[in-house]
C-alpha atoms as a PDB file:
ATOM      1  CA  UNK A   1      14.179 -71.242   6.250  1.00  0.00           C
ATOM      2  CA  UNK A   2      15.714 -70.316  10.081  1.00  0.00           C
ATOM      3  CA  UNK A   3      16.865 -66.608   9.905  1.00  0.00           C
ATOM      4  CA  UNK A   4      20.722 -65.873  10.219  1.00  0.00           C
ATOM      5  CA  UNK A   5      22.453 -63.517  10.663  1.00  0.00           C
ATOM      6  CA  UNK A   6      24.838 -61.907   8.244  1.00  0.00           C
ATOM      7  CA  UNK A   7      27.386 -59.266   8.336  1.00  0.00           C
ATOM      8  CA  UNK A   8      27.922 -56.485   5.290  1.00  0.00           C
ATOM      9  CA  UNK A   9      30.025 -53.713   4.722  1.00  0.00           C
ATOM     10  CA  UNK A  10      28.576 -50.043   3.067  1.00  0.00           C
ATOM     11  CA  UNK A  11      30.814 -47.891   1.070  1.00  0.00           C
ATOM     12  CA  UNK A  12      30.391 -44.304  -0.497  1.00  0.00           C
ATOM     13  CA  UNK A  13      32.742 -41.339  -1.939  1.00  0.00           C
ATOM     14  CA  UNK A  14      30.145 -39.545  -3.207  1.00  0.00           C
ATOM     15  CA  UNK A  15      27.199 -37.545  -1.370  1.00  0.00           C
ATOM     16  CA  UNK A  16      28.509 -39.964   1.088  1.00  0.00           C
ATOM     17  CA  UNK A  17      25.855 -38.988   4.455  1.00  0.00           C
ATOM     18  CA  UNK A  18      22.992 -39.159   1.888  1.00  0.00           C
ATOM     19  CA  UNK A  19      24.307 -42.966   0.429  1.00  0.00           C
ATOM     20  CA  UNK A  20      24.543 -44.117   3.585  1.00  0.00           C
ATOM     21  CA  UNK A  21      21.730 -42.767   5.149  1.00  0.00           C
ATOM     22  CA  UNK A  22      19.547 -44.245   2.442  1.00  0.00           C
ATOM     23  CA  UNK A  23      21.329 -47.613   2.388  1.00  0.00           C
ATOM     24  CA  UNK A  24      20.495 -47.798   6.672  1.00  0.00           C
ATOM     25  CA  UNK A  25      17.071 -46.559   5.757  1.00  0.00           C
ATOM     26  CA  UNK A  26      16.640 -49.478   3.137  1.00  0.00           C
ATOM     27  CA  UNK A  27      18.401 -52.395   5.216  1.00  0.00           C
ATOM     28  CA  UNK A  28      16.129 -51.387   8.280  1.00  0.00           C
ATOM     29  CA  UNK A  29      13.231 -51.182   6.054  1.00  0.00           C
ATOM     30  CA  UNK A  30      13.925 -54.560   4.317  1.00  0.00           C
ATOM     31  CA  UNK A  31      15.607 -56.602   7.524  1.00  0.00           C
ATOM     32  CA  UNK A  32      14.641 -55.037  10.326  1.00  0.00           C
ATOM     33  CA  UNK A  33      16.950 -53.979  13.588  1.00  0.00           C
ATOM     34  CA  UNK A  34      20.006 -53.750  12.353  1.00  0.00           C
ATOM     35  CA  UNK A  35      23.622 -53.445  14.506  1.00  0.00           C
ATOM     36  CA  UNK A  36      26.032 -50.496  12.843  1.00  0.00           C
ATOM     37  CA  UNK A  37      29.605 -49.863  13.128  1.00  0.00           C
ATOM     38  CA  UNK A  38      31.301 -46.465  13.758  1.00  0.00           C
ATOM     39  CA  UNK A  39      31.678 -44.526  10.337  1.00  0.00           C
ATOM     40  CA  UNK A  40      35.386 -44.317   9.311  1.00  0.00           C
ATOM     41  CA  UNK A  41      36.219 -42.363   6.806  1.00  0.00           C
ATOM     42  CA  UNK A  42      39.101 -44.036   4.767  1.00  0.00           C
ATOM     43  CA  UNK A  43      41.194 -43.109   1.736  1.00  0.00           C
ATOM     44  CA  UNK A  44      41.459 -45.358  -1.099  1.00  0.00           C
ATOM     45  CA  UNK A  45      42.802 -48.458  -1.446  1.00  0.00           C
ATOM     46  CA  UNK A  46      44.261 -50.124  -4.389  1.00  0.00           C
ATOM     47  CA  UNK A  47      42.204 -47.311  -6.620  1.00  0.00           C
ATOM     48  CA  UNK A  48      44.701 -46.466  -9.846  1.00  0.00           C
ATOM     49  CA  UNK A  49      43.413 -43.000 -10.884  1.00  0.00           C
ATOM     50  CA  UNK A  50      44.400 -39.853 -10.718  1.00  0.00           C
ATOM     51  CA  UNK A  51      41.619 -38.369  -8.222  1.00  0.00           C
ATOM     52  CA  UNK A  52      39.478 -40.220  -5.591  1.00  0.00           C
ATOM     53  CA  UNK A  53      37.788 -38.927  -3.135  1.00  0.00           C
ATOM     54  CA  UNK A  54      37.252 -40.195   0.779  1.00  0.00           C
ATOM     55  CA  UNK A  55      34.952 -43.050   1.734  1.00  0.00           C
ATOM     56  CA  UNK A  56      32.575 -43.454   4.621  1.00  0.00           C
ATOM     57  CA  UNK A  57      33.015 -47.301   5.111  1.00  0.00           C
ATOM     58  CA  UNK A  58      31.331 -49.091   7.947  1.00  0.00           C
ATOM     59  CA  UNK A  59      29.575 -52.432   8.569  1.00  0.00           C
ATOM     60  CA  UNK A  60      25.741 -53.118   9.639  1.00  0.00           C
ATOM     61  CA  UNK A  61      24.523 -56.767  10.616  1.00  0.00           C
ATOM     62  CA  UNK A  62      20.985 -58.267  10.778  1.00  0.00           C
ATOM     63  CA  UNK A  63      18.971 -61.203  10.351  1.00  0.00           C
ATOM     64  CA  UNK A  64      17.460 -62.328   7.311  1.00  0.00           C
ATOM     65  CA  UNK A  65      15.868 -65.492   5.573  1.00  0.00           C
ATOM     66  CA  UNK A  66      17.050 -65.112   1.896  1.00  0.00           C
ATOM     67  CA  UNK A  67      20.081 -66.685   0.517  1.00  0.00           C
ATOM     68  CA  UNK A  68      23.260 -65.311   0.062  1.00  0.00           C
ATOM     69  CA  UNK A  69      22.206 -65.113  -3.939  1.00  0.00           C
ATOM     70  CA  UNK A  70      19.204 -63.142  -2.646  1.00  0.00           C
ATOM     71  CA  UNK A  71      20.531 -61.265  -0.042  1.00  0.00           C
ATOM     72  CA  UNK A  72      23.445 -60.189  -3.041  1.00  0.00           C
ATOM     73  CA  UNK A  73      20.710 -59.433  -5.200  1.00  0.00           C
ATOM     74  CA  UNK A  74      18.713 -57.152  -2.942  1.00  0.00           C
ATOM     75  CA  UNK A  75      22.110 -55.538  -1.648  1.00  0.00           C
ATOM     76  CA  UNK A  76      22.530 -54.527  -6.160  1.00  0.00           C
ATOM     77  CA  UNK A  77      19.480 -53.142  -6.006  1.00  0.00           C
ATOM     78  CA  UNK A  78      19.902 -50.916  -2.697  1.00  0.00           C
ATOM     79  CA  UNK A  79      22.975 -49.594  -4.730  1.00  0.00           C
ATOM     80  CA  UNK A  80      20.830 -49.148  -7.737  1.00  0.00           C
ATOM     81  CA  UNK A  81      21.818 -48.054 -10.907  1.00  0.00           C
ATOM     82  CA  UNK A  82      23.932 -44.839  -8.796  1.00  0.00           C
ATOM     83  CA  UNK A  83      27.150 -47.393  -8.072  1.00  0.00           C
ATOM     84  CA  UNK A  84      29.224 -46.252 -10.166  1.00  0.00           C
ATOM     85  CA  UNK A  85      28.968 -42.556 -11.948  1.00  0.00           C
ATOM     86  CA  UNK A  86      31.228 -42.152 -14.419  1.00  0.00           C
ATOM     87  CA  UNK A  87      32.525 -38.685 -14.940  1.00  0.00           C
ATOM     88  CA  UNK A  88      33.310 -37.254 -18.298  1.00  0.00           C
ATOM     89  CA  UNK A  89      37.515 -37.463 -16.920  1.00  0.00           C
ATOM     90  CA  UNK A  90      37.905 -41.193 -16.686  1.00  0.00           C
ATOM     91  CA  UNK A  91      40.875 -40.404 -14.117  1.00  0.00           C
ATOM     92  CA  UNK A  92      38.223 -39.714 -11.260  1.00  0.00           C
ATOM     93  CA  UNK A  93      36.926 -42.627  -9.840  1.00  0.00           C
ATOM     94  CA  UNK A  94      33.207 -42.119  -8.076  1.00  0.00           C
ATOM     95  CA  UNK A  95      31.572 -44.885  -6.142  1.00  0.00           C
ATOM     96  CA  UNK A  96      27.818 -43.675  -5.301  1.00  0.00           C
ATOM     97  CA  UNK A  97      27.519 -46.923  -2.633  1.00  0.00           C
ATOM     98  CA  UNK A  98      28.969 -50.160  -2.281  1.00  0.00           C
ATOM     99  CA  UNK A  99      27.826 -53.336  -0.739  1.00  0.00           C
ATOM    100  CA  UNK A 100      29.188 -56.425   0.116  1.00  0.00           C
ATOM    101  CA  UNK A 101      28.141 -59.553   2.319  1.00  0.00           C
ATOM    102  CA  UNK A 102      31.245 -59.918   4.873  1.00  0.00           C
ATOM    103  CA  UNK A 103      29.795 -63.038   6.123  1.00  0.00           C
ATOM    104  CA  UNK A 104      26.035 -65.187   6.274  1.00  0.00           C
ATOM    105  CA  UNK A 105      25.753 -67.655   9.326  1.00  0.00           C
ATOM    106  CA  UNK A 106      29.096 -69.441   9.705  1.00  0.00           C
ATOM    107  CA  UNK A 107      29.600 -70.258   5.679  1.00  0.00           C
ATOM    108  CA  UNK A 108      32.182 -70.691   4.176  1.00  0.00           C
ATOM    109  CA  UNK A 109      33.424 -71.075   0.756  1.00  0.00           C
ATOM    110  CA  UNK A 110      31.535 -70.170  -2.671  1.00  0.00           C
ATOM    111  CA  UNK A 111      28.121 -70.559  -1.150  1.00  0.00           C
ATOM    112  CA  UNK A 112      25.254 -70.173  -3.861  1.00  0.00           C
ATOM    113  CA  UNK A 113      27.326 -68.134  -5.788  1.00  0.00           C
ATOM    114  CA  UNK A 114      28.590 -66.027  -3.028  1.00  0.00           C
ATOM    115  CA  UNK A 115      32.377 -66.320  -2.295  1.00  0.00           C
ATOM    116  CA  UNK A 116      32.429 -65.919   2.078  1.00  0.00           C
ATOM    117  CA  UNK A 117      33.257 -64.630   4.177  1.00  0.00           C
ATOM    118  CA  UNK A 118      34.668 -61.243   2.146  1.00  0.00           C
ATOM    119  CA  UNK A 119      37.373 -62.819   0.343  1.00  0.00           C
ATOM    120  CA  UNK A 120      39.177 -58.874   0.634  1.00  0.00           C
ATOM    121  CA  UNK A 121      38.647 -59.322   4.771  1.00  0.00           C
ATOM    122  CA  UNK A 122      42.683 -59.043   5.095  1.00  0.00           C
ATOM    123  CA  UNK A 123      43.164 -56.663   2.924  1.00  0.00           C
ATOM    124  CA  UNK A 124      41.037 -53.529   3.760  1.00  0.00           C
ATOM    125  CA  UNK A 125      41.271 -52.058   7.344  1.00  0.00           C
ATOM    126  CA  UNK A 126      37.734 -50.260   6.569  1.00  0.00           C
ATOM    127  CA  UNK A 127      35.723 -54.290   7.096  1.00  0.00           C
ATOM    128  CA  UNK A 128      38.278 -55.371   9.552  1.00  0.00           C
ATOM    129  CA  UNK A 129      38.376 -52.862  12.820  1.00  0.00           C
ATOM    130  CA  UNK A 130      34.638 -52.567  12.997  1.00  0.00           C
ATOM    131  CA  UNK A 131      34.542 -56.286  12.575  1.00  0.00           C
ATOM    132  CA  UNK A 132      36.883 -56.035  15.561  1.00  0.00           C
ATOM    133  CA  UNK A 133      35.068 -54.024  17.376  1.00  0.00           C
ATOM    134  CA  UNK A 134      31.428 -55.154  17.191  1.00  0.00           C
ATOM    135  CA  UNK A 135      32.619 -58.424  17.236  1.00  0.00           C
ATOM    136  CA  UNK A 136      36.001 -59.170  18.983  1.00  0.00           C
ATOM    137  CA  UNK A 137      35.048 -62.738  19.840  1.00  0.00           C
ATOM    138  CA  UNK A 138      33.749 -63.981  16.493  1.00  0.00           C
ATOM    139  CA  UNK A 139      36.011 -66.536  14.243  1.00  0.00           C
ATOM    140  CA  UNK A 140      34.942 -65.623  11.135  1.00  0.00           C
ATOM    141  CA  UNK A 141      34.131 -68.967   8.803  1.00  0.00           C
ATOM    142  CA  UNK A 142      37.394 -70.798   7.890  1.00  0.00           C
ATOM    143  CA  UNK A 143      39.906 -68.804  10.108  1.00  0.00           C
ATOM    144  CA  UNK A 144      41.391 -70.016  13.250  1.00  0.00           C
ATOM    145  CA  UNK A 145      41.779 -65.813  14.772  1.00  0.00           C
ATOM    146  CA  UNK A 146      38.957 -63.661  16.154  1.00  0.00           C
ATOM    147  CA  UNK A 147      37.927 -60.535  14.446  1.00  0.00           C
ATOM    148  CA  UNK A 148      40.207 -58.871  16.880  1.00  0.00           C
ATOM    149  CA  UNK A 149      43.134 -61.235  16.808  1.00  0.00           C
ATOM    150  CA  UNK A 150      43.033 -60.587  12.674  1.00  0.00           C
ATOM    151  CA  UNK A 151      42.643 -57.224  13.260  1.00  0.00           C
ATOM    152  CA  UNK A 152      46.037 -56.815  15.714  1.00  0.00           C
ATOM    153  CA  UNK A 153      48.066 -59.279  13.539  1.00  0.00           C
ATOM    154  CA  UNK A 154      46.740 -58.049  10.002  1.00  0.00           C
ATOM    155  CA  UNK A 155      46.037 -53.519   9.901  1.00  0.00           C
ATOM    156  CA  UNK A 156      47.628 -51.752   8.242  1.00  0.00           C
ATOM    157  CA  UNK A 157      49.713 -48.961   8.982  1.00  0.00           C
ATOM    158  CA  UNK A 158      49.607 -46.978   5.633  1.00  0.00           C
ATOM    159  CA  UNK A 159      45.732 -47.459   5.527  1.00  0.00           C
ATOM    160  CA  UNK A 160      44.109 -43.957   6.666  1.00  0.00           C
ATOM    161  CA  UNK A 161      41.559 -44.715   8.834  1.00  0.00           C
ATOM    162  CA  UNK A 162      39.755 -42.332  11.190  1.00  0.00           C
ATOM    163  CA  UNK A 163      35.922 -42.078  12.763  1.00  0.00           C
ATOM    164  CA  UNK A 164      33.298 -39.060  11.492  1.00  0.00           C
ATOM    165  CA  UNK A 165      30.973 -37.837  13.098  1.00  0.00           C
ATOM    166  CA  UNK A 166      27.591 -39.179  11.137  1.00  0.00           C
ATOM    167  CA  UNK A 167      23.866 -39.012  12.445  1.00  0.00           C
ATOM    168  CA  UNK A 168      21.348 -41.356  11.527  1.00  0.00           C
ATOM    169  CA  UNK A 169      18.299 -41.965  13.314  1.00  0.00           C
END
């Protein structure tokens, strides 16, 4: 199979450097080069509990030559078994590391059990500006707008949304 490249988005509220550090240090390990975002740290969305704390949310691309199945599988075990820690209060949500395939080549659809590109692309600002800007040119599969054009007619205002500092080699 032809390498393509894919696009997915990393997501952590808790020991957030460290997730995302070792989630880099995996994807580079397992893919290669990879292209990274800025780090934004954003505040919840669409999270019903009582306490959350800031994510780091960013998005890395690279080539690879498994499927999206395989690439999903691989990104599940990158997370590990840390995803989700569930505190004794059940009104604090933790998310150890999240990821998600944004897009793979120029698929569309439920692809091999992979719905793409991000079916949530709209709808969270944290997948959508550094689409934007790594990518302003790009029509993501099945839309008619450029990252950026989605980006100027789709943010959101009440999303909090601002870039950290973060060092990784």
């Amino acid at each position: 199979m032809k390498p393509v490249y894919c696009w997915i988005s990393l997501g952590s509220n808790y020991e957030r450097h460290h997730q995302i550090s070792r989630a880099l240090q995996a994807l580079q390990t397992d893919f290669g080069e990879l292209r990274v975002s800025r780090i934004f740290e954003t505040q919840p969305v669409g999270i019903k509990v009582k306490s959350c704390a800031p994510f780091y949310n960013l998005v890395a691309g690279f080539y690879t030559n498994l499927k999206p199945s395989e690439l999903n599988a691989r990104l599940k075990k990158i997370e590990g078994n840390e995803k989700y820690l569930l505190p004794e209060d059940q009104s604090i949500y933790v998310r150890a590391l999240d990821l998600d395939i944004i897009n793979w080549d120029n698929l569309s659809g439920l692809v091999d059990g992979v719905q793409l590109p991000y079916p949530d692309l709209l709808k969270h600002d944290f997948v959508l500006l550094p689409m934007a800007e790594l990518e302003p040119n790009q029509r993501p599969a099945g839309y008619q707008q450029t990252y950026l054009e989605l980006w100027q007619a789709h943010a959101h205002t009440d999303q909090v949304i601002k870039p950290v500092d973060f060092t990784w080699p």
